[in-house]
Protein backbone atom coordinates (compact mmCIF):
# COMPACT_ATOMS: atom_id res chain seq x y z
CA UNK A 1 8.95 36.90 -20.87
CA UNK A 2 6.27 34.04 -20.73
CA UNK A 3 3.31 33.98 -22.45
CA UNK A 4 0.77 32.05 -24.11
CA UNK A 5 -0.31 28.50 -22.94
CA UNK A 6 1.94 27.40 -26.33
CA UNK A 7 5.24 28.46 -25.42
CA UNK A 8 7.63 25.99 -24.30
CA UNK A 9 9.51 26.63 -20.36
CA UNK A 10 11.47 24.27 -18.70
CA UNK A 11 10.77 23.63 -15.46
CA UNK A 12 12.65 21.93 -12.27
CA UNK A 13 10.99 19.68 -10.25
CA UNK A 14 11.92 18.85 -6.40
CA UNK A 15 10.92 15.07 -4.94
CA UNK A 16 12.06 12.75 -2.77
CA UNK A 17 15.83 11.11 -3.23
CA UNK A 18 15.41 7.67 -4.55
CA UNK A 19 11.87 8.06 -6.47
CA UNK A 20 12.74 10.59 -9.21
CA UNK A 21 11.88 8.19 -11.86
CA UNK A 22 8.23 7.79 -10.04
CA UNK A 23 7.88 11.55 -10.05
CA UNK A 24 8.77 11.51 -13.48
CA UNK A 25 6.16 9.53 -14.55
CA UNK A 26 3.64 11.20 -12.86
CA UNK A 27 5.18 14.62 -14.88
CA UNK A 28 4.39 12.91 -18.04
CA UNK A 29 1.11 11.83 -17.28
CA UNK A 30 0.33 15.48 -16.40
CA UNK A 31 1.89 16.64 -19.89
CA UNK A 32 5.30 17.12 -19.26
CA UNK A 33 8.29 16.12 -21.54
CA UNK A 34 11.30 14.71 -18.95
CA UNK A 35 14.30 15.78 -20.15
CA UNK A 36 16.46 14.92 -17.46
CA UNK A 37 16.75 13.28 -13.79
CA UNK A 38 19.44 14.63 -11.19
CA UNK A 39 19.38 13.55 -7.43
CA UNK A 40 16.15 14.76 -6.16
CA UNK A 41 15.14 16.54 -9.19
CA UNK A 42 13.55 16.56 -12.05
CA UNK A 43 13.81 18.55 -15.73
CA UNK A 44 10.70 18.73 -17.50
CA UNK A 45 9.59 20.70 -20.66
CA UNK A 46 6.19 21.99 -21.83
CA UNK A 47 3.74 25.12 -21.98
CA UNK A 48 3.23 27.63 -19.23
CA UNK A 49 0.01 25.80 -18.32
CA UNK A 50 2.68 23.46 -16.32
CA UNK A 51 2.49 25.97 -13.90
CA UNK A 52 -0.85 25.58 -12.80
CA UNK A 53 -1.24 21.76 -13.89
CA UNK A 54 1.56 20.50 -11.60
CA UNK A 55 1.29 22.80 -8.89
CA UNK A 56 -2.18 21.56 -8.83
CA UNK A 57 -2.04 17.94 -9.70
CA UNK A 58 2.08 16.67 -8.70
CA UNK A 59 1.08 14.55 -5.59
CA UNK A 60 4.53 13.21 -5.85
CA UNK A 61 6.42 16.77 -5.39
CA UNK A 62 7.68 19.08 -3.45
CA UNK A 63 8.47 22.22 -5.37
CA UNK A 64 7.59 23.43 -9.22
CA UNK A 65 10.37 25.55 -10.50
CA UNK A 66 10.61 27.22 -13.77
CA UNK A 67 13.92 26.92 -14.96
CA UNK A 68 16.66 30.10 -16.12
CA UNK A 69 19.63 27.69 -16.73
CA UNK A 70 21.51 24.89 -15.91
CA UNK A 71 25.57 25.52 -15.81
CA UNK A 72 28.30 23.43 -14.98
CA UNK A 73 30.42 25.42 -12.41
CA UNK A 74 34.21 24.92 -10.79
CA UNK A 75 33.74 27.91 -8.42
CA UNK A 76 32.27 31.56 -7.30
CA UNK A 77 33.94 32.99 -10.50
CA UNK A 78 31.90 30.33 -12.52
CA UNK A 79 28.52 31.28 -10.71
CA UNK A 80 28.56 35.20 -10.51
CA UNK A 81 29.64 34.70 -14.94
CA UNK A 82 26.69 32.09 -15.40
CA UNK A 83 24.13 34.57 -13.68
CA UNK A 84 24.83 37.52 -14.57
CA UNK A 85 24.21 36.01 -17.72
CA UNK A 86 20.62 35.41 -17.09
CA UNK A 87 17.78 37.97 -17.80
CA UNK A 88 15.55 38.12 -14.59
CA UNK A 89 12.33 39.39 -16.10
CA UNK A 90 10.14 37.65 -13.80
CA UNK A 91 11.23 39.43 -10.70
CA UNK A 92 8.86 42.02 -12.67
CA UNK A 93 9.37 46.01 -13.15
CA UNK A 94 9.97 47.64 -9.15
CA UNK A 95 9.26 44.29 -7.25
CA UNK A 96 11.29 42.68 -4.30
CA UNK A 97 12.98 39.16 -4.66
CA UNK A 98 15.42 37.09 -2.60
CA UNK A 99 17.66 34.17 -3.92
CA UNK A 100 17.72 30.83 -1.62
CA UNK A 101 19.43 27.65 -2.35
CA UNK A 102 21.24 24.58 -1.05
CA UNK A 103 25.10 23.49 -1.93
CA UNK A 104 25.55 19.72 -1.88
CA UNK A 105 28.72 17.89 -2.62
CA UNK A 106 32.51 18.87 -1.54
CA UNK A 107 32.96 22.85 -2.58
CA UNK A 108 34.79 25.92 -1.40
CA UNK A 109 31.99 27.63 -0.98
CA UNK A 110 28.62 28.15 1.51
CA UNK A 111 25.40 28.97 0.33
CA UNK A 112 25.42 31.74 1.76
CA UNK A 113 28.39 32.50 -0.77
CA UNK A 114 26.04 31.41 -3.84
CA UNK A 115 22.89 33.48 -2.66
CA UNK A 116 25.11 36.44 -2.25
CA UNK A 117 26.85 36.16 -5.53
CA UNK A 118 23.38 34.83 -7.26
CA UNK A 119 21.60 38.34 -5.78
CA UNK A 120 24.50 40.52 -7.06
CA UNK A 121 24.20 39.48 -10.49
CA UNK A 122 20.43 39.51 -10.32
CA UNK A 123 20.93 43.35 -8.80
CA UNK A 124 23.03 44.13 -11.79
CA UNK A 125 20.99 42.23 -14.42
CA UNK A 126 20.23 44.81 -17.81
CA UNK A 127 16.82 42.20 -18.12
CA UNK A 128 15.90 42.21 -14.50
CA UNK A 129 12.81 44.79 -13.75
CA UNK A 130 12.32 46.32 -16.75
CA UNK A 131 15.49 48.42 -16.22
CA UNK A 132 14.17 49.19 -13.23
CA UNK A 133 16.11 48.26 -9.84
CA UNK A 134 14.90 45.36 -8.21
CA UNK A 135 14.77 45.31 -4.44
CA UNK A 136 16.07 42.69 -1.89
CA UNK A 137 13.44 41.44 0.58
CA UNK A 138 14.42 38.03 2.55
CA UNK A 139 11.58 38.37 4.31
CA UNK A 140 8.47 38.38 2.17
CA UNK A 141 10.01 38.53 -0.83
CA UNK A 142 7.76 38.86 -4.55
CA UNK A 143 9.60 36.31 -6.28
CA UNK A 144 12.18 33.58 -5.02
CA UNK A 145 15.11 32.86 -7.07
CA UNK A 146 16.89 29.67 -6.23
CA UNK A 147 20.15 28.80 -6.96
CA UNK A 148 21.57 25.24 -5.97
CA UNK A 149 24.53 23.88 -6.58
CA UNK A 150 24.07 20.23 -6.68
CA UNK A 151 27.57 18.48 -7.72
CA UNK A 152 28.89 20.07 -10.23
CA UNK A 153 25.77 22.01 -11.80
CA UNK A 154 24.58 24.93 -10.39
CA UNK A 155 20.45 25.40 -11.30
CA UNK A 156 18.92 28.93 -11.24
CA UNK A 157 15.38 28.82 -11.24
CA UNK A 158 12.40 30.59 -10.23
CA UNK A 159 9.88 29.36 -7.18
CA UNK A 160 6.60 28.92 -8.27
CA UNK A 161 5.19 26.84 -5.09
CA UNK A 162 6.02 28.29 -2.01
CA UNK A 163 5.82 26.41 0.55
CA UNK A 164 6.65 22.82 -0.15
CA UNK A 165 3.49 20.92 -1.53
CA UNK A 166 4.08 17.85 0.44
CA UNK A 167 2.86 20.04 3.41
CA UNK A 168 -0.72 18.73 3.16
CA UNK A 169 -3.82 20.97 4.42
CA UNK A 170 -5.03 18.17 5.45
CA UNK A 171 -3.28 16.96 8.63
CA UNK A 172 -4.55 17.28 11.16
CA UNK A 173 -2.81 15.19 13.44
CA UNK A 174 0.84 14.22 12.95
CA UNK A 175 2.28 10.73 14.10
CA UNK A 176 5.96 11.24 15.57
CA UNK A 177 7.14 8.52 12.79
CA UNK A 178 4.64 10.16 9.88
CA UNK A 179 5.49 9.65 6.37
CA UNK A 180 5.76 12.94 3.71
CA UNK A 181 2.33 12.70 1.95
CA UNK A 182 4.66 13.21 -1.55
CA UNK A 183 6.59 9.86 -0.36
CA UNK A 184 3.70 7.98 0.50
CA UNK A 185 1.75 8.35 -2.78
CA UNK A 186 5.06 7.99 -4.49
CA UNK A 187 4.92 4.46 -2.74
CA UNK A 188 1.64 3.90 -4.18
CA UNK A 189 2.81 4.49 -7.41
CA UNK A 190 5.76 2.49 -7.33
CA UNK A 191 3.21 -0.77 -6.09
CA UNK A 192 1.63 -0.41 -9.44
CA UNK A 193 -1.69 0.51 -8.02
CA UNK A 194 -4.05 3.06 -10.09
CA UNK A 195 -7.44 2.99 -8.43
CA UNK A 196 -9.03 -0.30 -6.54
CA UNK A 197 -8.77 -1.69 -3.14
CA UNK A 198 -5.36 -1.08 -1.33
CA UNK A 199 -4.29 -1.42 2.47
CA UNK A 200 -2.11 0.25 4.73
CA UNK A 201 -1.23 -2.18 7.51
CA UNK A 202 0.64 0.10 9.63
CA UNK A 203 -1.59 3.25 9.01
CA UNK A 204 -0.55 5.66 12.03
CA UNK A 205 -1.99 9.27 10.91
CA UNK A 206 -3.93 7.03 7.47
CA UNK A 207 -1.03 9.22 5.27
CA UNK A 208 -1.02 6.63 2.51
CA UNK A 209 -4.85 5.77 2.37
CA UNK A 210 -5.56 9.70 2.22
CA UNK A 211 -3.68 10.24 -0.50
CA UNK A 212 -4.86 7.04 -2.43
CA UNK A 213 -8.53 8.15 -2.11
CA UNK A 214 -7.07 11.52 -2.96
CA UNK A 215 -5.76 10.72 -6.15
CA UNK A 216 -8.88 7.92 -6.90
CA UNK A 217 -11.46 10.54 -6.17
CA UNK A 218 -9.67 13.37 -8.57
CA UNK A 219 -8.89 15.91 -6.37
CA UNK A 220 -6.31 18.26 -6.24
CA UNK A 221 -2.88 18.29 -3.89
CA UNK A 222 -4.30 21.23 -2.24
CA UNK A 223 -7.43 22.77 -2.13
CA UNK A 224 -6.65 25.83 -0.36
CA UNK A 225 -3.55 27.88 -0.39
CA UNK A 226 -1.41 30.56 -1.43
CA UNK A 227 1.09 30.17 -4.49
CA UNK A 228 4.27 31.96 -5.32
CA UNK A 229 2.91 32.15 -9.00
CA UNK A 230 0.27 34.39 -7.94
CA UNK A 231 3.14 36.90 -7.01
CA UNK A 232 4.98 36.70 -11.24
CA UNK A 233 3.96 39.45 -13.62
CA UNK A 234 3.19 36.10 -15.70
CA UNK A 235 0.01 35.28 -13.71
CA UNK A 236 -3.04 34.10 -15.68
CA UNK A 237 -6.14 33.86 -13.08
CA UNK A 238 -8.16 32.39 -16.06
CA UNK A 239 -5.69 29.93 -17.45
CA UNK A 240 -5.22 28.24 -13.12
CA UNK A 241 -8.81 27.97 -12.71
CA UNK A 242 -8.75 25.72 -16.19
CA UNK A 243 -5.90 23.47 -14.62
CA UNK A 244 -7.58 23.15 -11.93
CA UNK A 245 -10.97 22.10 -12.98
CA UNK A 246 -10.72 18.39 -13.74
CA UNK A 247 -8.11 15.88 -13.31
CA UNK A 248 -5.97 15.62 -16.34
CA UNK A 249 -5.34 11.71 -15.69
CA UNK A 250 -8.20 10.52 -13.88
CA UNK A 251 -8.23 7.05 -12.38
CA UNK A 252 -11.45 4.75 -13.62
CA UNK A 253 -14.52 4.39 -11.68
CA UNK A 254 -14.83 5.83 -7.44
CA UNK A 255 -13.77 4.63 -4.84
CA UNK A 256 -16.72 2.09 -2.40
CA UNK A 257 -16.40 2.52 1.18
CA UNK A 258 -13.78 -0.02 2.59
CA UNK A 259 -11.88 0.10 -0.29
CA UNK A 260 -9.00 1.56 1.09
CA UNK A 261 -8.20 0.67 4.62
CA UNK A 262 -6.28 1.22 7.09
CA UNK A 263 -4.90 -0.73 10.37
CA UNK A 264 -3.52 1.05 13.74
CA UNK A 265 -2.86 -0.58 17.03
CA UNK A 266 -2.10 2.06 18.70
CA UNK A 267 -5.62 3.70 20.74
CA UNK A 268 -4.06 7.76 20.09
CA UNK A 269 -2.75 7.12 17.09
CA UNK A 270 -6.05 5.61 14.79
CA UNK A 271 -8.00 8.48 17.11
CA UNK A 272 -5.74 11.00 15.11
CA UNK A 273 -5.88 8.75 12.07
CA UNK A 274 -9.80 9.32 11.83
CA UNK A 275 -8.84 12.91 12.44
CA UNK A 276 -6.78 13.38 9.14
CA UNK A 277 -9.15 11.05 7.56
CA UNK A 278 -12.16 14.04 8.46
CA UNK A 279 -9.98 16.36 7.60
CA UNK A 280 -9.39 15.31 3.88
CA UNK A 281 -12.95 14.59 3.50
CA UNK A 282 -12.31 10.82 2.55
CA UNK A 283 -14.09 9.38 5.24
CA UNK A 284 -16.64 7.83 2.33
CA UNK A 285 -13.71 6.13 0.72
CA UNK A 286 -11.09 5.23 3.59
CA UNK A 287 -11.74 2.70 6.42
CA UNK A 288 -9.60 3.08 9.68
CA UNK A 289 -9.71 0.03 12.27
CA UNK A 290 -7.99 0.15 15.43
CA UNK A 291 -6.48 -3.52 15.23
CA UNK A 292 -3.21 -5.41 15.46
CA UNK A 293 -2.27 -6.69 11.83
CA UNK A 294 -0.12 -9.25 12.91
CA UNK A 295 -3.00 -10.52 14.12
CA UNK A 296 -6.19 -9.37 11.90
CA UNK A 297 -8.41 -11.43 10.47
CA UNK A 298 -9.59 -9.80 6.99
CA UNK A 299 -12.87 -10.09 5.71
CA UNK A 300 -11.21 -9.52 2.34
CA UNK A 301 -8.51 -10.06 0.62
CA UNK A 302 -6.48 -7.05 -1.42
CA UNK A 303 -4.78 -6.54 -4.55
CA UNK A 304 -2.46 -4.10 -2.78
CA UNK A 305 -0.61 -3.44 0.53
CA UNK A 306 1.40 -0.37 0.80
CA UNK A 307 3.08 0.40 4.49
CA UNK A 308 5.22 2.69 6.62
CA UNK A 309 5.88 0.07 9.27
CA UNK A 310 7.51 1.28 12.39
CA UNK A 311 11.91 1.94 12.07
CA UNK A 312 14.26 -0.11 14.30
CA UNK A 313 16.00 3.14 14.91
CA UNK A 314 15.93 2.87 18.62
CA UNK A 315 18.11 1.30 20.94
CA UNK A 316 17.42 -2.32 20.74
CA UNK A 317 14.83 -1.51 18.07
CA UNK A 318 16.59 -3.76 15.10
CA UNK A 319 16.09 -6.73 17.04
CA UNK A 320 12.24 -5.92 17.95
CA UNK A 321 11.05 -4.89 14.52
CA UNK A 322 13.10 -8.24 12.74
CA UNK A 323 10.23 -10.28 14.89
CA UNK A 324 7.53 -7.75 13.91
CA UNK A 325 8.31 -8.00 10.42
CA UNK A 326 8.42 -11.79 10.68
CA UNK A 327 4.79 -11.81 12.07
CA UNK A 328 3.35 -9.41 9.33
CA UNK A 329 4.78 -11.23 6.65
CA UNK A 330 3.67 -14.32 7.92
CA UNK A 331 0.33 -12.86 7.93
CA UNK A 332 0.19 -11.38 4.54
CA UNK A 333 -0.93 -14.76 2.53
CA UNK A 334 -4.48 -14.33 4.33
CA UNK A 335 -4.28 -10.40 3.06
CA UNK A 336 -2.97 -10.33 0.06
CA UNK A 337 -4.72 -11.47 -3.33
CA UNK A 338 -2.81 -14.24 -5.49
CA UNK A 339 -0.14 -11.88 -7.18
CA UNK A 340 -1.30 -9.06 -5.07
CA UNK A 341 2.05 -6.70 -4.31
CA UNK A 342 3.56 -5.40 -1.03
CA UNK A 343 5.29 -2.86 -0.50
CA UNK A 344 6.87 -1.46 2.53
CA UNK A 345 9.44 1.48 3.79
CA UNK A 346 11.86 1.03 6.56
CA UNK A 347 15.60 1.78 7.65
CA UNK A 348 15.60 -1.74 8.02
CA UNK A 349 14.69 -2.99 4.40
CA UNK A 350 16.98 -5.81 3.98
CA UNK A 351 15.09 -7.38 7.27
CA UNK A 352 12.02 -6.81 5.79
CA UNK A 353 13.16 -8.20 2.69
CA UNK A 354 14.40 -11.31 4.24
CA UNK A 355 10.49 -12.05 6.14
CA UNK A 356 9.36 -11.28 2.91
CA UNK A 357 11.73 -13.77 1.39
CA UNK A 358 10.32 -16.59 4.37
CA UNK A 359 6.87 -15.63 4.19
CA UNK A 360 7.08 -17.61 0.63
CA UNK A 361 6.61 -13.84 -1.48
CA UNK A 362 9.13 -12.99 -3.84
CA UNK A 363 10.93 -10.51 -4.18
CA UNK A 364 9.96 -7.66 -6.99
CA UNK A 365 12.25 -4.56 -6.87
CA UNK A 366 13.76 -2.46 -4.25
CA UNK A 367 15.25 0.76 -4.27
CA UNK A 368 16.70 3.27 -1.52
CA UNK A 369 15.99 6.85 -0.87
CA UNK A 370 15.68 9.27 1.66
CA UNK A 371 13.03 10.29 4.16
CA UNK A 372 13.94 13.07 6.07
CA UNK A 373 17.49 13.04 7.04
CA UNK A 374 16.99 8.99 7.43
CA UNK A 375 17.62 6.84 4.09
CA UNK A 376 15.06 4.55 4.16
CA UNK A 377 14.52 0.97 1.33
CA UNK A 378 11.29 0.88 -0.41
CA UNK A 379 10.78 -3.34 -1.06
CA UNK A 380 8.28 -4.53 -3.23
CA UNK A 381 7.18 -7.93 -3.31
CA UNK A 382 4.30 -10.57 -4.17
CA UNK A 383 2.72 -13.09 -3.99
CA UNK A 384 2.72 -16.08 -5.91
């Protein structure tokens, strides 16, 4: 079983498709050792206190999961030898658990066929419970055991989150078109940006400033909510209020007001903008304006520019947003510092690549991912 803040634990870690390698660094900044990136996930070593630390501080992720075993597996046969292989001593002497997963990639098998085979061996684990029998419980279960197959590996690991982190307290309000909170401060990270002015030009619900002034002002993904790791036999009140206390990488100096700001054209949508902003408590740090950027006239000029700018996803939309990307491009010399960076998220990222490209910025990095069930290009330019 776990114990001390010294012993070592691997742990899994859930993020966005396409930004791994952002989440990764933010792992090691927080004290974790990567040891490996698979699609969506991350495998990071260090002490128990990773539990509290990244649950608390991870803006980029979705779930923390401490890690049984990673097996390469041809079939059922495979998965019911690799778990039943596993001691389960977290489930914890006469507690419930339930195992969940996902299966991705061409198998002869459901998930429902790895959960089933995953609980068995769990059921008929020598380690699991203290010798005691564990009990099933889908519905509220103590502990969560996942098992995922995920190509060819199947990961058994125990949930330490809950529900997913990048469901923010915060919001209030939620734009049809809003970005995951983990996505959009992955974003920030991947512009380069650690503290200082920043704009989001196509704000709708302010999702990217909030979690910029978030990060800038040192406080934690969530203030207020319930854990899974509050349900292990492992649970150290003590040692989570430590992790908790200060930010382990903080970001120098505080944010001013009108540092980070925000544009929305839209009447209802800055209205629920200022609403989230409220909500998160930022409203010293972030500056909403209802106003058209392909048409604002800054009083300033910024370092960085990180956006969510609306999909052409619609019929006919392709054609609209090519001219709205022309006209923000065009506009971003009168924004944007000398080698200040851009970067901006759409389905369409090789047409906002190409306004880039006219708009005389060049062209940085670019990478594709998923949002949602939409796979979305991140570009990141600047200019020179």
């Amino acid at each position: 079983m776990l114990g001390g803040g010294r012993f070592t634990q691997r742990f899994l870690l859930t993020c966005a498709a396409g930004f791994e390698d952002i989440s990764a660094i933010e792992a090691e900044a927080l004290g974790g050792r990567v040891l490996g990136i698979r699609d969506g996930r991350i495998i990071v070593e260090g002490d128990v206190r990773l539990i509290y630390r990244l649950n608390a501080w991870a803006r980029t992720a979705h779930r923390i999961l401490l890690l049984l075993g990673v097996f390469r597996v041809g079939g059922l046969d495979d998965i019911r030898e690799r778990a039943s292989g596993i001691e389960y001593d977290l489930i914890g002497p006469g507690r419930s658990f339930a195992v969940r997963g996902e299966v991705n990639g061409v198998h002869g098998f459901t998930p429902g066929d790895v959960t089933s085979t995953v609980a068995r061996a769990v059921m008929g684990s020598r380690g699991s419970s203290g010798g005691v029998r564990p009990r099933i419980d889908t519905a509220d279960p103590d502990v969560v055991i996942r098992a995922d197959v995920i190509g060819e590996e199947l990961f058994i690991s125990v949930d330490t989150t809950g529900e997913s982190l990048h469901v923010r307290e915060w919001r209030r309000f939620n734009h049809p078109s809003s970005i995951m909170p983990s996505l959009a401060y992955a974003l920030v990270m991947f512009a380069g940006w650690r503290g200082g002015p920043l704009l989001d030009t196509f704000t709708g619900g302010a999702t990217i400033p909030i979690e910029a002034a978030l990060r800038w002002i040192g406080r934690t993904v969530h203030e207020h909510r319930e854990y899974a790791y509050r349900r292990l036999p492992i649970y150290d009140p003590s040692m989570e209020a430590e992790e908790r206390r200060d930010d382990p990488d903080p970001l120098p100096d505080t944010p001013r007001p009108g540092d980070i700001r925000g544009l929305e054209v839209n009447p209802k949508y800055y209205s629920g903008a200022m609403k989230n902003v409220e909500s998160a408590g930022v409203s010293g740090a972030v500056s909403i304006s209802l106003a058209d950027s392909t048409r604002w006239e800054p009083d300033r000029r910024f370092p960085f520019i990180v956006t969510n700018p609306p999909y052409g996803i619609s019929p006919g939309g392709r054609k609209r947003v090519a001219g709205l990307y022309r006209r923000f491009a065009s506009r971003l010399p009168a924004m944007l510092e000398p080698d200040g960076v851009v970067v901006a998220i759409t389905t369409e990222h090789r047409q906002m690549a190409a306004a880039l490209s006219a708009a005389g910025l060049r062209i940085l990095d670019g990478r594709r991912g998923r949002h949602g069930n939409l796979w979305v290009g991140a570009v990141k330019a600047a200019l020179f």
